[in-house]
PDB file of N, CA and C in Angstrom:
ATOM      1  N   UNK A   1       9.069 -43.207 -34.801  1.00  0.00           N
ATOM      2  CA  UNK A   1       7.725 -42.706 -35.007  1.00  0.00           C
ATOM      3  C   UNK A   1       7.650 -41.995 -36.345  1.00  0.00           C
ATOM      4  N   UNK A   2       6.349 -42.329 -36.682  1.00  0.00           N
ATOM      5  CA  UNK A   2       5.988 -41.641 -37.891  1.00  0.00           C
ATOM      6  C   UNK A   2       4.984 -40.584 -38.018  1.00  0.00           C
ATOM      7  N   UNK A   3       5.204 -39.653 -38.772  1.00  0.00           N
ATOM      8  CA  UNK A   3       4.136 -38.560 -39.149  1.00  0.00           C
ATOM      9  C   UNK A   3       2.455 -39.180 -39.622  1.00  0.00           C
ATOM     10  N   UNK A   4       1.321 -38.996 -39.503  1.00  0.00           N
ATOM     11  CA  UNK A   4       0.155 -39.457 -39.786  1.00  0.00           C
ATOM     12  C   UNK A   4      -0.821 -38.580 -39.780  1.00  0.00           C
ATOM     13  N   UNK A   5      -1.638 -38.760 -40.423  1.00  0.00           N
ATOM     14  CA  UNK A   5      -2.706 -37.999 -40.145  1.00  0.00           C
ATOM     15  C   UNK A   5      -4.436 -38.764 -40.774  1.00  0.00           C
ATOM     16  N   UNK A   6      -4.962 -38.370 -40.124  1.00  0.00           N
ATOM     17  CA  UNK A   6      -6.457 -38.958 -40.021  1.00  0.00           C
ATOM     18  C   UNK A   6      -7.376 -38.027 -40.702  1.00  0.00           C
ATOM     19  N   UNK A   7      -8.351 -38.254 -41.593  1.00  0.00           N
ATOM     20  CA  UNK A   7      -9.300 -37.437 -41.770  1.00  0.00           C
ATOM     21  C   UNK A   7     -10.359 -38.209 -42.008  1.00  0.00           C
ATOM     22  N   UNK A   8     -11.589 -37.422 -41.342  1.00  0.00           N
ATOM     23  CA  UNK A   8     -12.874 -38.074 -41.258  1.00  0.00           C
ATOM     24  C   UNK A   8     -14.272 -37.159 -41.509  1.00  0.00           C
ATOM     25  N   UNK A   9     -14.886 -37.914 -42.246  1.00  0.00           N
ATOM     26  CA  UNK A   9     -16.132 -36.779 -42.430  1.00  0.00           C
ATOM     27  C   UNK A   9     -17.490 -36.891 -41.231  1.00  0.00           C
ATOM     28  N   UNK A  10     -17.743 -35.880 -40.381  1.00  0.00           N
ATOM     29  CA  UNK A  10     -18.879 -36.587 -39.616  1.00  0.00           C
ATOM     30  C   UNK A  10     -19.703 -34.896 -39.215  1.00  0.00           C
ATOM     31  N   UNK A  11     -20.626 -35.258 -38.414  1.00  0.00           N
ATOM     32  CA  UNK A  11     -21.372 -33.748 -37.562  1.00  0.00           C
ATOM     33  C   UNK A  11     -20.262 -33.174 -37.305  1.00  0.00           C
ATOM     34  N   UNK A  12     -21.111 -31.440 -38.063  1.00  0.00           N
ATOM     35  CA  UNK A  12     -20.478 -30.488 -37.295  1.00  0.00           C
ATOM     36  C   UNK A  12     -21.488 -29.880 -36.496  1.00  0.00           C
ATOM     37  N   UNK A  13     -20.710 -30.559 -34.957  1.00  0.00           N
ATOM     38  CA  UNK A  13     -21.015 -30.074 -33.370  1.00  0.00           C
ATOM     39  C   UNK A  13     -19.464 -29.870 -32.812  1.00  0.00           C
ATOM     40  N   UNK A  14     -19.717 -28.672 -32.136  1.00  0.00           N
ATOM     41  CA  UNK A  14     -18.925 -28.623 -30.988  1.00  0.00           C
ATOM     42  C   UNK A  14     -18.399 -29.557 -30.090  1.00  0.00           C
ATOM     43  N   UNK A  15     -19.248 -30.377 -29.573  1.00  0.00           N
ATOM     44  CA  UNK A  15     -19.021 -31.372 -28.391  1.00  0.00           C
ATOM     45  C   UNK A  15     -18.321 -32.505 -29.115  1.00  0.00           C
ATOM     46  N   UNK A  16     -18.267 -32.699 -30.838  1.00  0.00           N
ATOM     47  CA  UNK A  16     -17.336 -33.794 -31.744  1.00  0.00           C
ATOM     48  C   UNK A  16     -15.889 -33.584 -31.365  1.00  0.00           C
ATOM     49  N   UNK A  17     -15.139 -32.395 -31.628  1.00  0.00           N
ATOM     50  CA  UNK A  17     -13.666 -31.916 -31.305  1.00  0.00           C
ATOM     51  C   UNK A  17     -13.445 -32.521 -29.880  1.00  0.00           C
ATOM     52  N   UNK A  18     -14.030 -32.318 -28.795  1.00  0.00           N
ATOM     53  CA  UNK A  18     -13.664 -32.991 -27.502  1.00  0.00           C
ATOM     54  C   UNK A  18     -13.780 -34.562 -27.618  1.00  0.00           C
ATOM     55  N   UNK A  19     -14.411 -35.302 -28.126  1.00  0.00           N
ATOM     56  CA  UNK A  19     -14.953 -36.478 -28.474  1.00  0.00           C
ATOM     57  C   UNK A  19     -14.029 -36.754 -29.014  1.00  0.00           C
ATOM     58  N   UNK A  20     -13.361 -36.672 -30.522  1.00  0.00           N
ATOM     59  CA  UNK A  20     -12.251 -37.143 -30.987  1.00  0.00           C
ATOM     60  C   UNK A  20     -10.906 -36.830 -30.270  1.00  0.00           C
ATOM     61  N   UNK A  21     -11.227 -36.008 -29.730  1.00  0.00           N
ATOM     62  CA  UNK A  21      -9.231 -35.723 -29.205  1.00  0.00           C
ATOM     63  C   UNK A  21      -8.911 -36.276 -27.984  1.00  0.00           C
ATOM     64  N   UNK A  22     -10.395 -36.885 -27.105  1.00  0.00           N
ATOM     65  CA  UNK A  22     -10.746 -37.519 -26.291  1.00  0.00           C
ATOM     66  C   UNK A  22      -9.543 -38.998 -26.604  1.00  0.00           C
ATOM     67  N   UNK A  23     -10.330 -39.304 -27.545  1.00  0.00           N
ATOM     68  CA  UNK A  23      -9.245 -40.731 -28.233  1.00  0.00           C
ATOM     69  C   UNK A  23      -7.671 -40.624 -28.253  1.00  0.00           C
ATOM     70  N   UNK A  24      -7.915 -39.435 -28.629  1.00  0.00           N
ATOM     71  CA  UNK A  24      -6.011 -39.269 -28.625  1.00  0.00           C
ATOM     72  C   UNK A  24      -5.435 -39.032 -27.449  1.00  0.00           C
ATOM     73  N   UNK A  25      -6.196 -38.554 -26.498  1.00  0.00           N
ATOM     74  CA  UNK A  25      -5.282 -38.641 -24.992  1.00  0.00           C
ATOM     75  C   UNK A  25      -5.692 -39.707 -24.350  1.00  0.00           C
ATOM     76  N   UNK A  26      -6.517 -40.473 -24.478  1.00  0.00           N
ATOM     77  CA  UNK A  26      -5.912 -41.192 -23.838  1.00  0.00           C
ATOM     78  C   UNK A  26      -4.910 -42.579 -23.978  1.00  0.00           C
ATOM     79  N   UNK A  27      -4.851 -42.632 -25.435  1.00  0.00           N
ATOM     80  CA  UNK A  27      -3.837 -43.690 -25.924  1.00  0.00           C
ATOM     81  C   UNK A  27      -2.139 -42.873 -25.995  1.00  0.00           C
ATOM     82  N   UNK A  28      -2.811 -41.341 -25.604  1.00  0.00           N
ATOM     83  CA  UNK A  28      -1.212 -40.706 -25.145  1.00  0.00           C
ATOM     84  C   UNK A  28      -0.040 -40.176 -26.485  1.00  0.00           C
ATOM     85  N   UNK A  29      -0.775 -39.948 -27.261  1.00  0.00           N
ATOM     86  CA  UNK A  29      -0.430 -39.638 -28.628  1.00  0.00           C
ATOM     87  C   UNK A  29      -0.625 -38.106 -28.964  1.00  0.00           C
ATOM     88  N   UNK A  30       0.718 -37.580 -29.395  1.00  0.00           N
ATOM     89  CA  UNK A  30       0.971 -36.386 -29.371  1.00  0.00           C
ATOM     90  C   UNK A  30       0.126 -35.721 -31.154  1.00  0.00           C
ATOM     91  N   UNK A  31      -0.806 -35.225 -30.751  1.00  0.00           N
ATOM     92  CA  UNK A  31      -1.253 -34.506 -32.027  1.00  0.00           C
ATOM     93  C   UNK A  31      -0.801 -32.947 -32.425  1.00  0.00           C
ATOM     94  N   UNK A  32      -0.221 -33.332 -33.100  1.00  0.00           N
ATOM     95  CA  UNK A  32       0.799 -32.064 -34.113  1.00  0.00           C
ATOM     96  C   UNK A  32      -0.129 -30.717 -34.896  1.00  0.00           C
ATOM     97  N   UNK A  33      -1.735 -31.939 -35.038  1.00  0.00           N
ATOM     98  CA  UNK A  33      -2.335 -30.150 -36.332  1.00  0.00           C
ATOM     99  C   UNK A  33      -3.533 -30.937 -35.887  1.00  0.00           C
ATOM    100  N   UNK A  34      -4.802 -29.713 -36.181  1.00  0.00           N
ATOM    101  CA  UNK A  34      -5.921 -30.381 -35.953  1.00  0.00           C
ATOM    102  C   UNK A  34      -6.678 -29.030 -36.736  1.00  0.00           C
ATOM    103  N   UNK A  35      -6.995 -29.706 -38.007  1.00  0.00           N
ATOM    104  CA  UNK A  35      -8.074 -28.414 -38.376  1.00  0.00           C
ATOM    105  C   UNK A  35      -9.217 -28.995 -38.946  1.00  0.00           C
ATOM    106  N   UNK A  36     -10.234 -28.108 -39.247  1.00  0.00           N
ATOM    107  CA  UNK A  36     -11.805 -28.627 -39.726  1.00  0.00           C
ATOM    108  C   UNK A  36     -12.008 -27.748 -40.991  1.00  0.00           C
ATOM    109  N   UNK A  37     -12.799 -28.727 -42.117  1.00  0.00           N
ATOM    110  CA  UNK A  37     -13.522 -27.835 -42.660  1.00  0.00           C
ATOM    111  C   UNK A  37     -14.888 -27.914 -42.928  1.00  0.00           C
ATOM    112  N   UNK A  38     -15.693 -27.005 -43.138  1.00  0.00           N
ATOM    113  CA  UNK A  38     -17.360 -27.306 -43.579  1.00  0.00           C
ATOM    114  C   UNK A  38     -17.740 -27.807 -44.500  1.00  0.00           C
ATOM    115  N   UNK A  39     -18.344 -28.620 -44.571  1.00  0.00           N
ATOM    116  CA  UNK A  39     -18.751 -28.906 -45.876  1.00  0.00           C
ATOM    117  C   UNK A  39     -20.042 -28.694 -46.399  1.00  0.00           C
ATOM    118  N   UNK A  40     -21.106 -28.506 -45.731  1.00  0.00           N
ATOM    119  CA  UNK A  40     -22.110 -28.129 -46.093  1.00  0.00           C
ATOM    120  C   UNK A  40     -22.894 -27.492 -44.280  1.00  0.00           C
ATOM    121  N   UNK A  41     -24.073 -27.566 -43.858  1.00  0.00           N
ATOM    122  CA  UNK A  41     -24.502 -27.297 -42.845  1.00  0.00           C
ATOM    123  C   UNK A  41     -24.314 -27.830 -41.762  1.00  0.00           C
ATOM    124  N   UNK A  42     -24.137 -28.994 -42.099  1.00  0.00           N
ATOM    125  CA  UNK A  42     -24.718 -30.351 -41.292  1.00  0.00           C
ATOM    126  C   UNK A  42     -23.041 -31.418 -40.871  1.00  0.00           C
ATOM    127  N   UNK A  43     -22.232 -30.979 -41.829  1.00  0.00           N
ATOM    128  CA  UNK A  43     -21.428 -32.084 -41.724  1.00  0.00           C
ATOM    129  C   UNK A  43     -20.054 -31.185 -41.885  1.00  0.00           C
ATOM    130  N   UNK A  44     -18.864 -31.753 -41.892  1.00  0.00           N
ATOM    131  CA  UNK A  44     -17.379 -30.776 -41.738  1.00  0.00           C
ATOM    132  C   UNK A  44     -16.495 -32.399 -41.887  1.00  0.00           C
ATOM    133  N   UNK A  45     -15.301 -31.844 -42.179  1.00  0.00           N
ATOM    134  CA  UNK A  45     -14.450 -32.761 -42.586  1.00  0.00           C
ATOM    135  C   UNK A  45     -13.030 -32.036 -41.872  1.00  0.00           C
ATOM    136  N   UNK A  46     -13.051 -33.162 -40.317  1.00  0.00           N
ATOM    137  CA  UNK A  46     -12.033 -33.002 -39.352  1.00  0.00           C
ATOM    138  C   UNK A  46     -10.387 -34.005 -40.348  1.00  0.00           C
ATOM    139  N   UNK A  47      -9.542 -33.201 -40.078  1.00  0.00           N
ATOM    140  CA  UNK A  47      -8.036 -33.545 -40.268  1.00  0.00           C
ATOM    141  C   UNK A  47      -7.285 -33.364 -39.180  1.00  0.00           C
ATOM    142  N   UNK A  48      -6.784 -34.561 -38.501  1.00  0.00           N
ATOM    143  CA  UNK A  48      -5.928 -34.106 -37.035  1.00  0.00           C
ATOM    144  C   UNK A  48      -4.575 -35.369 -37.882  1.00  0.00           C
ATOM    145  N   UNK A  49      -4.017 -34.032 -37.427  1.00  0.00           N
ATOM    146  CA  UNK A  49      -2.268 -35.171 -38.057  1.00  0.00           C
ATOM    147  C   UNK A  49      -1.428 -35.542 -36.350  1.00  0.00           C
ATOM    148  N   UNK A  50      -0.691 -36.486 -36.593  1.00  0.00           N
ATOM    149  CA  UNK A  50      -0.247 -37.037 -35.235  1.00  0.00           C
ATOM    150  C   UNK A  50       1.270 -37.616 -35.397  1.00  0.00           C
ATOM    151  N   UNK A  51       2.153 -37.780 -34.294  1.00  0.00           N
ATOM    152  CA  UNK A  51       3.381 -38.720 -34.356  1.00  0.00           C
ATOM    153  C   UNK A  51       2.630 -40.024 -33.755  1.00  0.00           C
ATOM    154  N   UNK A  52       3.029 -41.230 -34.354  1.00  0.00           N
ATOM    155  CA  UNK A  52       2.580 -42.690 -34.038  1.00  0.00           C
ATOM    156  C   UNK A  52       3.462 -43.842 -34.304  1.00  0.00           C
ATOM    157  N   UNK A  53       3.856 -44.934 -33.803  1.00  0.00           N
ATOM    158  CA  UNK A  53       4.228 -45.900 -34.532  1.00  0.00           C
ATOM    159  C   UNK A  53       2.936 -46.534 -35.313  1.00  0.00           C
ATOM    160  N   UNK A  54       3.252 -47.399 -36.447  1.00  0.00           N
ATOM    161  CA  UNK A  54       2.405 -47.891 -37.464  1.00  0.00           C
ATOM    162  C   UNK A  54       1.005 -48.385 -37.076  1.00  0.00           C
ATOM    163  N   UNK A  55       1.226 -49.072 -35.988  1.00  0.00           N
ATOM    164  CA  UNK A  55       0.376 -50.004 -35.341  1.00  0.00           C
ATOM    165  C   UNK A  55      -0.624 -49.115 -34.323  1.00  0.00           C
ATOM    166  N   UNK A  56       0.360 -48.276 -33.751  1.00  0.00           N
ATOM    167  CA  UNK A  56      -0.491 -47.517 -33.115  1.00  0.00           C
ATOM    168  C   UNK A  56      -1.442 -46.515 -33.804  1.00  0.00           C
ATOM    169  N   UNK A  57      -1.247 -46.398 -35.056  1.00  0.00           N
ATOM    170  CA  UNK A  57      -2.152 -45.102 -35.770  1.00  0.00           C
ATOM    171  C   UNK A  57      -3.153 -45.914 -36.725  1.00  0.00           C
ATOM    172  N   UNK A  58      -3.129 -47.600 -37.284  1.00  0.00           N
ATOM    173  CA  UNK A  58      -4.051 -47.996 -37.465  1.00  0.00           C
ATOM    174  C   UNK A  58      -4.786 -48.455 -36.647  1.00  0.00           C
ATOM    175  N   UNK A  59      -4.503 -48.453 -35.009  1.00  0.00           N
ATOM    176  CA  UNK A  59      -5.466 -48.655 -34.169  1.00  0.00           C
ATOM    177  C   UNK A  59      -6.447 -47.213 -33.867  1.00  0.00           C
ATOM    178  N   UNK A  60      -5.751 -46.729 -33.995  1.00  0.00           N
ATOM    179  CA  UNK A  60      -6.707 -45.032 -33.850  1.00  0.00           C
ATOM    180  C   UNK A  60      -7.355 -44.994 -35.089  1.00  0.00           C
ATOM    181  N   UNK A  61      -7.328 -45.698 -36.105  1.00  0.00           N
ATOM    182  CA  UNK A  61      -8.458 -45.215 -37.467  1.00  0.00           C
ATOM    183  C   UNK A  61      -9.277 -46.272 -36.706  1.00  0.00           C
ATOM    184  N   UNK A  62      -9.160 -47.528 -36.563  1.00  0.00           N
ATOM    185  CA  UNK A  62      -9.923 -48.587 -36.462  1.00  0.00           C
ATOM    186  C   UNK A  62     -10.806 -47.879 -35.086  1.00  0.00           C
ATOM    187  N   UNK A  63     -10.219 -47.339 -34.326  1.00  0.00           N
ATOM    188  CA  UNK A  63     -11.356 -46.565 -33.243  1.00  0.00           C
ATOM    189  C   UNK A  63     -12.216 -45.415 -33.820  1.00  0.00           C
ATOM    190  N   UNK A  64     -11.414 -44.991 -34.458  1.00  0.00           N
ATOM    191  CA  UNK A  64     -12.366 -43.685 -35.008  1.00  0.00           C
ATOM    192  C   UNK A  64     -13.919 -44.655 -35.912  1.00  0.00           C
ATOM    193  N   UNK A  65     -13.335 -45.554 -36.932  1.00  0.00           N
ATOM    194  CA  UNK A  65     -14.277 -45.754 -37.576  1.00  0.00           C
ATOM    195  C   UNK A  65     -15.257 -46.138 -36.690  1.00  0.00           C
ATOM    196  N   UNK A  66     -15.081 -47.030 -35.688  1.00  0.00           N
ATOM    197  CA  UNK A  66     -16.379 -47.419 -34.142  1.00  0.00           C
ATOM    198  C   UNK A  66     -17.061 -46.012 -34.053  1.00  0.00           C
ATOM    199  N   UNK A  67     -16.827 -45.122 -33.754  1.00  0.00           N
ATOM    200  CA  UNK A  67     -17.737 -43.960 -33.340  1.00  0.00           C
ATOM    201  C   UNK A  67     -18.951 -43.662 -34.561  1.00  0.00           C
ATOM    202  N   UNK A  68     -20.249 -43.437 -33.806  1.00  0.00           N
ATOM    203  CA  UNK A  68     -20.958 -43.590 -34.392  1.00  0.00           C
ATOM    204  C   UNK A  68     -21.493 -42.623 -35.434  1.00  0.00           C
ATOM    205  N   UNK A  69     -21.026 -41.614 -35.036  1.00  0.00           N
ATOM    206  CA  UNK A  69     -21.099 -39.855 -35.894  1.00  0.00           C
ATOM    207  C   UNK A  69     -20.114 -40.426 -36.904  1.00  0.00           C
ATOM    208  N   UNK A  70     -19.129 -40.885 -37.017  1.00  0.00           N
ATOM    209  CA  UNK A  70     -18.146 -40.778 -38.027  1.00  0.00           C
ATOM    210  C   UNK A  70     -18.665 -41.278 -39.401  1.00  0.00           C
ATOM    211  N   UNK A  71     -18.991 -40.867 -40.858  1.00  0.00           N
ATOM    212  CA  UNK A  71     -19.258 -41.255 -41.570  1.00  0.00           C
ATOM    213  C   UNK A  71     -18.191 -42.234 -42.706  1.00  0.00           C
ATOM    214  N   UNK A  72     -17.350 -41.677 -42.596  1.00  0.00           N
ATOM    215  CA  UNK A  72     -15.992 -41.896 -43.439  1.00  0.00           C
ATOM    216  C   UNK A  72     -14.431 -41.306 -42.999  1.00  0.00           C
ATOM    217  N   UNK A  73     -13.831 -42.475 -42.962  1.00  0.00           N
ATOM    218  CA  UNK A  73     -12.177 -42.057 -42.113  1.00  0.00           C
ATOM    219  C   UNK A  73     -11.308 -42.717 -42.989  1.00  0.00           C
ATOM    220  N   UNK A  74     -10.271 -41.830 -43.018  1.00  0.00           N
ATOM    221  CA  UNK A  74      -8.903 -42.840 -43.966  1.00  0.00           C
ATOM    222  C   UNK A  74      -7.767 -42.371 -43.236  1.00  0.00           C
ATOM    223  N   UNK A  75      -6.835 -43.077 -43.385  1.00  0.00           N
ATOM    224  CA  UNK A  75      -5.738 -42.787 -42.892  1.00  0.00           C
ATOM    225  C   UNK A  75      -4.301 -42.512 -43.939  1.00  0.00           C
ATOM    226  N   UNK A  76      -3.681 -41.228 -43.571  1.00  0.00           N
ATOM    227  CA  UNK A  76      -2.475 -40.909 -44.618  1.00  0.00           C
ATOM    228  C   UNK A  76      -1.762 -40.952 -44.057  1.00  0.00           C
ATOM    229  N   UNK A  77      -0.592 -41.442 -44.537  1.00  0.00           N
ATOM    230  CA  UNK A  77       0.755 -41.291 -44.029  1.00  0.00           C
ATOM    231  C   UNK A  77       1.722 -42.596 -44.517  1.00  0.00           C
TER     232      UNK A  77
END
């Protein structure tokens, strides 16, 4: 397994953090860091880093990008 991490720009709501981490339990993937920042009123730019094999962490961007709040996601690692 490899170190990864995801960052995505979308709404900042409360009920988003349960929504995304939603994804990560249930594909059972241990997330290591999860922080946010603001970016203006309306929007925040979530970073959750994770252990994954390869395949498994471009399937979690490819889900993230499906959600419909998500404006922009990349994947590092």
């Amino acid at each position: 397994m490899k170190s990864y991490k995801i960052e995505f720009v979308s709404h900042n709501q409360p009920v988003m953090i349960g929504r995304f981490m939603l994804i990560f339990s249930r594909r059972r993937v241990e997330v290591t860091n999860f922080s946010f920042k603001k970016l203006d009123d309306q929007d925040g730019l979530f970073t959750i880093e994770f252990n994954a094999e390869e395949w498994a962490a471009e399937n979690l961007l490819k889900q993230m990008n499906k959600q419909i709040d998500i404006f922009e996601a990349r994947l590092i690692g």
